[in-house]
N, C-alpha and C. Protein backbone atom coordinates (compact mmCIF):
# COMPACT_ATOMS: atom_id res chain seq x y z
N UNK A 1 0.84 -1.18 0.00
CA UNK A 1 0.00 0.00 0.00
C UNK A 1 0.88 1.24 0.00
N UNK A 2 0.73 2.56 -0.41
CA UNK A 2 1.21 3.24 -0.54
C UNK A 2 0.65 4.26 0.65
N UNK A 3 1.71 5.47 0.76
CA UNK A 3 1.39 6.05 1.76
C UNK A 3 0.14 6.10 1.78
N UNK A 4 -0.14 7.36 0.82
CA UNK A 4 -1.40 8.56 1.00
C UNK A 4 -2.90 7.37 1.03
N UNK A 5 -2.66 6.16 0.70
CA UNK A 5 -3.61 5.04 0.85
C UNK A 5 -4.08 4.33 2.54
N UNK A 6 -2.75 4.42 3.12
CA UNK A 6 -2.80 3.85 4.41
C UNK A 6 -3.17 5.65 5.44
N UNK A 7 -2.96 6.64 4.83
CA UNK A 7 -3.06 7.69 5.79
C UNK A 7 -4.84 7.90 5.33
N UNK A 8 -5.34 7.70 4.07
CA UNK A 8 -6.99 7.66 4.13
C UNK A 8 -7.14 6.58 4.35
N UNK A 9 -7.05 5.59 4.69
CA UNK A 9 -7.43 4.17 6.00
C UNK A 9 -7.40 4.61 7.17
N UNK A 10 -6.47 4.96 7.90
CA UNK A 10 -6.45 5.21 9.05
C UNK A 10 -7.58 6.45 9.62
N UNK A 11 -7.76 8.03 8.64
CA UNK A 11 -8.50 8.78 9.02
C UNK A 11 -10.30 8.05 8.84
N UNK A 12 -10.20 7.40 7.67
CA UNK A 12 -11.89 7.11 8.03
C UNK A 12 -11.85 5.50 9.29
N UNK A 13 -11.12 4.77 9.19
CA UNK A 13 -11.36 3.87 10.15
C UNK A 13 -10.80 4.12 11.64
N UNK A 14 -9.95 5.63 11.77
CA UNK A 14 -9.75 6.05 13.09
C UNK A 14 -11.37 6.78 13.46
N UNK A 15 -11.89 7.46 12.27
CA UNK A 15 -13.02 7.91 12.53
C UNK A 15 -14.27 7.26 13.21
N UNK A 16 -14.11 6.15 12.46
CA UNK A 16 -15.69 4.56 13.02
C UNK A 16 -15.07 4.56 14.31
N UNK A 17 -13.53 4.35 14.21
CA UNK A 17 -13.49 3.96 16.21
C UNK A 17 -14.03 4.46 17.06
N UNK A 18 -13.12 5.98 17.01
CA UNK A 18 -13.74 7.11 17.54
C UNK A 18 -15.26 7.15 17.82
N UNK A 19 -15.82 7.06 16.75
CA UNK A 19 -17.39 7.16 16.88
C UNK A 19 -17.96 6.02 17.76
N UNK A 20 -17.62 4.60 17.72
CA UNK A 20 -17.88 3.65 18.16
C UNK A 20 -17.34 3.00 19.38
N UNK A 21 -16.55 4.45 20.02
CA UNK A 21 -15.80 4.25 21.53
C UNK A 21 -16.29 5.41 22.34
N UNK A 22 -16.94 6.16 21.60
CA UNK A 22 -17.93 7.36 22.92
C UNK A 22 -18.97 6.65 23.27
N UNK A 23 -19.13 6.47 24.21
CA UNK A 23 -20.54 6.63 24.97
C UNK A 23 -21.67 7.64 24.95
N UNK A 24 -22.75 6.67 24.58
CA UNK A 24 -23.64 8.36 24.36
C UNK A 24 -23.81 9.18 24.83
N UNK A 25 -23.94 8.45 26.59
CA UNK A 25 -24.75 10.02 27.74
C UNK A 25 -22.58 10.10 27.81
N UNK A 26 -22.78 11.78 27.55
CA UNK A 26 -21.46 12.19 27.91
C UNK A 26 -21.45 12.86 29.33
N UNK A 27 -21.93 12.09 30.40
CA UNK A 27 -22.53 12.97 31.50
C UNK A 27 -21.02 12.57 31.98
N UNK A 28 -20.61 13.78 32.83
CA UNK A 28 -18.97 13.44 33.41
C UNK A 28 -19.36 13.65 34.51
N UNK A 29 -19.21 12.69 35.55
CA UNK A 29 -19.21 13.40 37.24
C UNK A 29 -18.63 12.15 37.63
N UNK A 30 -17.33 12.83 38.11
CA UNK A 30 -16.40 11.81 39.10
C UNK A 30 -16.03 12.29 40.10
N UNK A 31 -15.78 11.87 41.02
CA UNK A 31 -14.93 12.13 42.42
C UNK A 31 -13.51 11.43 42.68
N UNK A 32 -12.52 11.76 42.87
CA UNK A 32 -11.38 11.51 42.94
C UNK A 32 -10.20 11.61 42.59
N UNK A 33 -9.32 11.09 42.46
CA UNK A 33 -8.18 11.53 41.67
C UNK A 33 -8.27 10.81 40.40
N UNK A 34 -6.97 11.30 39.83
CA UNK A 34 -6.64 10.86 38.45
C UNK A 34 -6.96 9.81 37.88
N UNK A 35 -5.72 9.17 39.05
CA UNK A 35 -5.80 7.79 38.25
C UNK A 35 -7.46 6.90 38.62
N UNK A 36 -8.01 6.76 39.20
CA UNK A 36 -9.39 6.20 39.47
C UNK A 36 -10.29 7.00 38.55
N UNK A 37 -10.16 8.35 38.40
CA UNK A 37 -10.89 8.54 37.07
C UNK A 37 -10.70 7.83 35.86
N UNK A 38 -9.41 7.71 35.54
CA UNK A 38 -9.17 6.80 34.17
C UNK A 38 -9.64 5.88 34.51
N UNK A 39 -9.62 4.91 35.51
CA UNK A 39 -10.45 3.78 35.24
C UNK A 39 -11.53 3.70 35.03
N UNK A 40 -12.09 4.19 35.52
CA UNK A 40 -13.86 5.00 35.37
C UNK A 40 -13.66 4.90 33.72
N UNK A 41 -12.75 5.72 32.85
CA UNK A 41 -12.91 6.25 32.07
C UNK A 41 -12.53 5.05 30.83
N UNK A 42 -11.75 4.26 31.70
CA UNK A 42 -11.45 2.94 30.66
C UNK A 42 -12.80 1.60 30.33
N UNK A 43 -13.08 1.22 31.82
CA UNK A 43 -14.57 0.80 31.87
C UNK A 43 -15.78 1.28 30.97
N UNK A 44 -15.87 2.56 30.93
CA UNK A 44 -16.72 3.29 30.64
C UNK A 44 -16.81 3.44 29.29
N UNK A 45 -16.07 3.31 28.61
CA UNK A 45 -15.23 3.02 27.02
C UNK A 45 -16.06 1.45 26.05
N UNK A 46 -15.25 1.14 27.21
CA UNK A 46 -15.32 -0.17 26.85
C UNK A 46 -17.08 -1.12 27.03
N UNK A 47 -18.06 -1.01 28.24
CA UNK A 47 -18.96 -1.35 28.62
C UNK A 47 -19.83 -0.60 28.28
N UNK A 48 -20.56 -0.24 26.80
CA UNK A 48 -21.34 0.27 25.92
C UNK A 48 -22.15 -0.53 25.22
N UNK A 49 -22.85 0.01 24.67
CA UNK A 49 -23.68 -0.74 23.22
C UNK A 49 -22.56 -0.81 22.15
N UNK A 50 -22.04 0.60 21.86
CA UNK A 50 -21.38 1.07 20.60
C UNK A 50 -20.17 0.01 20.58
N UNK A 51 -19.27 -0.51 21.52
CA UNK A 51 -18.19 -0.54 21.96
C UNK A 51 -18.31 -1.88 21.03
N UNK A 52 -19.52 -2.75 21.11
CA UNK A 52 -19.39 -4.23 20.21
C UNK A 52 -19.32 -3.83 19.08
N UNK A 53 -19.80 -2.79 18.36
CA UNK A 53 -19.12 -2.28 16.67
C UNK A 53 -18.25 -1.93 16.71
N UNK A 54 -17.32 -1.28 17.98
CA UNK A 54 -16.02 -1.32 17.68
C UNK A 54 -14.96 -2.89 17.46
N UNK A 55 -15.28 -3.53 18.22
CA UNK A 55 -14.74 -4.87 18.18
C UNK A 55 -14.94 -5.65 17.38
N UNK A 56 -15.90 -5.40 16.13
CA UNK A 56 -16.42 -6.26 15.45
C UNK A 56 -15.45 -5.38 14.05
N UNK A 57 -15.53 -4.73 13.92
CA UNK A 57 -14.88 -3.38 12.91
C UNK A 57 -13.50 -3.88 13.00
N UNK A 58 -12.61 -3.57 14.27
CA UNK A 58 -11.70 -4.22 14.43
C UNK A 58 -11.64 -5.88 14.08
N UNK A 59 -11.69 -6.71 14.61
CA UNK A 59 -12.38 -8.18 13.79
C UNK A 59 -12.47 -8.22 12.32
N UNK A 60 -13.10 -7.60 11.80
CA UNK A 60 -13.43 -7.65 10.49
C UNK A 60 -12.23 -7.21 9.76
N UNK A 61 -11.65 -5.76 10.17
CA UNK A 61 -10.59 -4.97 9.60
C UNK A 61 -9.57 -6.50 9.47
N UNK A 62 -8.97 -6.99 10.45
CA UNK A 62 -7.70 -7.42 11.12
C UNK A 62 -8.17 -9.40 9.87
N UNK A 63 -9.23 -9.54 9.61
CA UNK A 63 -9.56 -11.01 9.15
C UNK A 63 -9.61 -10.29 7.47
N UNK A 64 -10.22 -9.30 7.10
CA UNK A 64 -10.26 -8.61 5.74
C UNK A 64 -8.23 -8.63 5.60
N UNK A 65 -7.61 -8.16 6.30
CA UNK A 65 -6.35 -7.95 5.82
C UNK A 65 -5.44 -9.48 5.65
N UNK A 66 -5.94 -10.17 6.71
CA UNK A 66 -5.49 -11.41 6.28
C UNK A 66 -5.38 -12.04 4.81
N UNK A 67 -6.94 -12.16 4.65
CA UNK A 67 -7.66 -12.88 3.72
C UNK A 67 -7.02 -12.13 2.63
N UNK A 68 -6.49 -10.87 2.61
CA UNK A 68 -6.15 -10.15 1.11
C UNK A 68 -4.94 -10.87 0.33
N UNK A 69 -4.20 -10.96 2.03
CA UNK A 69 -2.59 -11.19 1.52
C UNK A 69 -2.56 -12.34 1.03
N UNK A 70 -3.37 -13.85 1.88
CA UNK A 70 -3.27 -14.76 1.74
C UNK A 70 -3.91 -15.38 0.08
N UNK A 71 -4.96 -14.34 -0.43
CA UNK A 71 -5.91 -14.46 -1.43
C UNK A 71 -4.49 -13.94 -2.43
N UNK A 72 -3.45 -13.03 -2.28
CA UNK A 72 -2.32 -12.54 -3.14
C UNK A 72 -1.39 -13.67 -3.59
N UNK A 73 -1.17 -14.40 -2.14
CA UNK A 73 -0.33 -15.78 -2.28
C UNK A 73 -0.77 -16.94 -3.64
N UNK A 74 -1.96 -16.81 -3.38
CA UNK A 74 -2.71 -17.62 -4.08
C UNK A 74 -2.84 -17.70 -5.71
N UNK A 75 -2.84 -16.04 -5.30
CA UNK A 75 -3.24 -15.51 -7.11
C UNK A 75 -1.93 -15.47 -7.74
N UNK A 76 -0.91 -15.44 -7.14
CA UNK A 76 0.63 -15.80 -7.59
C UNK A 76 1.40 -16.84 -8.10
N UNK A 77 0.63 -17.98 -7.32
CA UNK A 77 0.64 -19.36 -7.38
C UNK A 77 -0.38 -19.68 -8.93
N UNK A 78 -1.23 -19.30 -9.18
CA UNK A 78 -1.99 -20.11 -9.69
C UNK A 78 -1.94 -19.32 -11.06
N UNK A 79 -1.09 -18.06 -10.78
CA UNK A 79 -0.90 -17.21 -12.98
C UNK A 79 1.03 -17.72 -12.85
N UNK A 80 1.44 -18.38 -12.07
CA UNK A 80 2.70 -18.34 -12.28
C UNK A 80 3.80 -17.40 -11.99
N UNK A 81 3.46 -16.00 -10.85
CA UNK A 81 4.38 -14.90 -10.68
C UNK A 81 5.00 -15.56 -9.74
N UNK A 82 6.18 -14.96 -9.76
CA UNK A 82 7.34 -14.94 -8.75
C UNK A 82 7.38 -13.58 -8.54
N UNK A 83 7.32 -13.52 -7.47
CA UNK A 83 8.17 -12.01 -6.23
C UNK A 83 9.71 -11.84 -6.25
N UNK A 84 9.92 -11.01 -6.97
CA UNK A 84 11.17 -10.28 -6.51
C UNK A 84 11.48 -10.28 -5.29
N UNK A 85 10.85 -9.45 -4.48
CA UNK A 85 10.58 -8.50 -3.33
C UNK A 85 11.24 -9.13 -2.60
N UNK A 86 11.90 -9.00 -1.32
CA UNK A 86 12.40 -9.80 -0.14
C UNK A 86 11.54 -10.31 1.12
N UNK A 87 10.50 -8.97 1.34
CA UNK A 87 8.79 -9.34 2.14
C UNK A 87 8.30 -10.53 1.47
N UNK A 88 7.77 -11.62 2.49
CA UNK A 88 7.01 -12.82 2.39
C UNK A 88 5.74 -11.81 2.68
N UNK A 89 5.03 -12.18 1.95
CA UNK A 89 3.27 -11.40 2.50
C UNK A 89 3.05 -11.94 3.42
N UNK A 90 3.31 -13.20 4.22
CA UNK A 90 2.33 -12.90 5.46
C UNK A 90 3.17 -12.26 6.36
N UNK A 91 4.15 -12.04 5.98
CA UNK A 91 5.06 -11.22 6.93
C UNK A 91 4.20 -9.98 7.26
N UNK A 92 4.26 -9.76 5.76
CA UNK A 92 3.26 -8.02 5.85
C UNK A 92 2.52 -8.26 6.21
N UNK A 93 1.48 -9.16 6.30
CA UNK A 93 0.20 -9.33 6.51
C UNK A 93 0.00 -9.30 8.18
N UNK A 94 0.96 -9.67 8.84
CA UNK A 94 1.15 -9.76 10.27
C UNK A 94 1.96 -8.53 10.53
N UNK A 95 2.62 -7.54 9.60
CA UNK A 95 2.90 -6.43 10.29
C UNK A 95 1.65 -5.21 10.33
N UNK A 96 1.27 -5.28 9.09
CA UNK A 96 -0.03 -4.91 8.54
C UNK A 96 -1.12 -4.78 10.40
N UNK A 97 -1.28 -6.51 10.43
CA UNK A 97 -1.93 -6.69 11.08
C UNK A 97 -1.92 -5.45 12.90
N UNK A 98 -0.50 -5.93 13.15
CA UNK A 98 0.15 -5.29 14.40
C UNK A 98 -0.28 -4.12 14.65
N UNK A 99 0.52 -3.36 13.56
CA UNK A 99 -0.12 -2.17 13.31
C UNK A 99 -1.43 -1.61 13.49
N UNK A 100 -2.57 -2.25 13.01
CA UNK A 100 -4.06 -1.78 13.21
C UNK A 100 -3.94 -1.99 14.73
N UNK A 101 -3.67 -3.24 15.27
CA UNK A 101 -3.80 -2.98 16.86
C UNK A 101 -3.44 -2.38 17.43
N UNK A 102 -2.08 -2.05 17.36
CA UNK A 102 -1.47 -0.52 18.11
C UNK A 102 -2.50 0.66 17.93
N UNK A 103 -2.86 0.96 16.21
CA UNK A 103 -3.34 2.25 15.87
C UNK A 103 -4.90 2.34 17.20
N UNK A 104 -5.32 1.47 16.74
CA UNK A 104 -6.47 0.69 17.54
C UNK A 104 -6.79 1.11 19.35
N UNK A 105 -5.46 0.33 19.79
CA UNK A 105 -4.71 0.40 21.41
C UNK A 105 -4.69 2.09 21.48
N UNK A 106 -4.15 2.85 20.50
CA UNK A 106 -3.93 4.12 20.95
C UNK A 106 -5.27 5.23 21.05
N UNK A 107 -6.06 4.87 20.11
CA UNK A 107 -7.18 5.68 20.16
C UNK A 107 -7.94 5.22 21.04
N UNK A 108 -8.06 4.23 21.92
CA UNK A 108 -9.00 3.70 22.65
C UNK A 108 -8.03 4.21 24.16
N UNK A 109 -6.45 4.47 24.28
CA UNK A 109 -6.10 5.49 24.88
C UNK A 109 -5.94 6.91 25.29
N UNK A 110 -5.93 7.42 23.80
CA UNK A 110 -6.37 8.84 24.13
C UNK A 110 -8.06 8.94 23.95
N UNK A 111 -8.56 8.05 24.04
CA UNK A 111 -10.04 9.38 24.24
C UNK A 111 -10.26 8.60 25.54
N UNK A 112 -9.80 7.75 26.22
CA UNK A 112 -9.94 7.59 27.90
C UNK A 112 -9.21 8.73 28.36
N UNK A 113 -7.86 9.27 28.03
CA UNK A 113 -7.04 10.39 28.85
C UNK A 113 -8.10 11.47 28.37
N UNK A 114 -8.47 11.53 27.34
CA UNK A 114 -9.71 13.08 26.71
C UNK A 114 -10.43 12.80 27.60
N UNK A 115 -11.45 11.86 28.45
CA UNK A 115 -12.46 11.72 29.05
C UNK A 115 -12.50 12.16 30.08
N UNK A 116 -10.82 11.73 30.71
CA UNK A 116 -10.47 11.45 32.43
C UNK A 116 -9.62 12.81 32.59
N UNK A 117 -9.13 13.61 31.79
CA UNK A 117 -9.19 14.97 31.97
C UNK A 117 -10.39 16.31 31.99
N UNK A 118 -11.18 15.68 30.71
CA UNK A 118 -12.89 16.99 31.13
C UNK A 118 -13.27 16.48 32.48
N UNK A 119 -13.42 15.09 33.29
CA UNK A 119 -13.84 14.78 33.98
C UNK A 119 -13.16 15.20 35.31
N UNK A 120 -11.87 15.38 35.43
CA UNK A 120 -11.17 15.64 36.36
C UNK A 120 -11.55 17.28 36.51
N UNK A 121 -11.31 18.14 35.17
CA UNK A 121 -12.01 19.39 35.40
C UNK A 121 -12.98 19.35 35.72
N UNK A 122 -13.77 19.45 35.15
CA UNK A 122 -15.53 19.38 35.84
C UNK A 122 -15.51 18.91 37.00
N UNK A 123 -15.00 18.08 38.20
CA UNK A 123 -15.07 17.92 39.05
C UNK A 123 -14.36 19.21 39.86
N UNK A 124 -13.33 19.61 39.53
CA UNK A 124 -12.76 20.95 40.21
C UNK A 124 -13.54 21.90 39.90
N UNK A 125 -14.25 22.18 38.94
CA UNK A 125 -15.25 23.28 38.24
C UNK A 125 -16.22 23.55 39.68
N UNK A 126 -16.73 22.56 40.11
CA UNK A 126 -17.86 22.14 40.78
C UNK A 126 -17.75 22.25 42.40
């Protein structure tokens, strides 16, 4: 894949996450410190309606990328190409893969720190 291909992947499927890792009622009221807010704020993420389209999106993304590389192997095999290249595809296909989980891991990190900071304000607000 080429850059400007993987940087419009990432903005519309960072976008579904995003969308599919807020919680609807954005009601913030916590008591305590920091770190017990983030947990609040990690729970809270995660134990949704929305949160199973995130996991399923993810799922789908991470089995779609498989199936591409492995469907490439195939189509190589069966017109007769040989690869130059020094990458084995499932190599890529498993870095490929990694990757979405990190990208994945991180957005489901910062909008818990986005959460567990309005929340920490609003509690000093108050």
């Amino acid at each position: 894949m080429q850059f400007t291909e993987i940087v419009v992947f990432a903005i519309v499927w960072g976008g579904l996450m995003t969308y599919f890792l807020i919680p609807f009622d954005n009601k913030i009221s916590i008591e305590g410190t920091f770190p017990k807010a983030f947990m609040v704020s990690l729970k809270k993420q995660v134990f949704h309606k929305k949160a199973i389209l995130a996991f399923a999106l993810l799922l789908v993304t991470l089995i779609t990328i498989w199936s591409d590389f492995k469907s490439a192997v195939v189509y190589d095999i069966l017109h007769g190409i040989t690869r130059e290249s020094a990458a084995d595809p499932q190599e890529q296909a498993i870095f490929y893969m990694i990757s979405v989980m990190i990208y994945a891991a991180l957005l489901y990190l910062f909008l818990a720190v986005r959460w567990t900071v309005k929340a920490v304000k609003a509690a000093k607000i108050d």
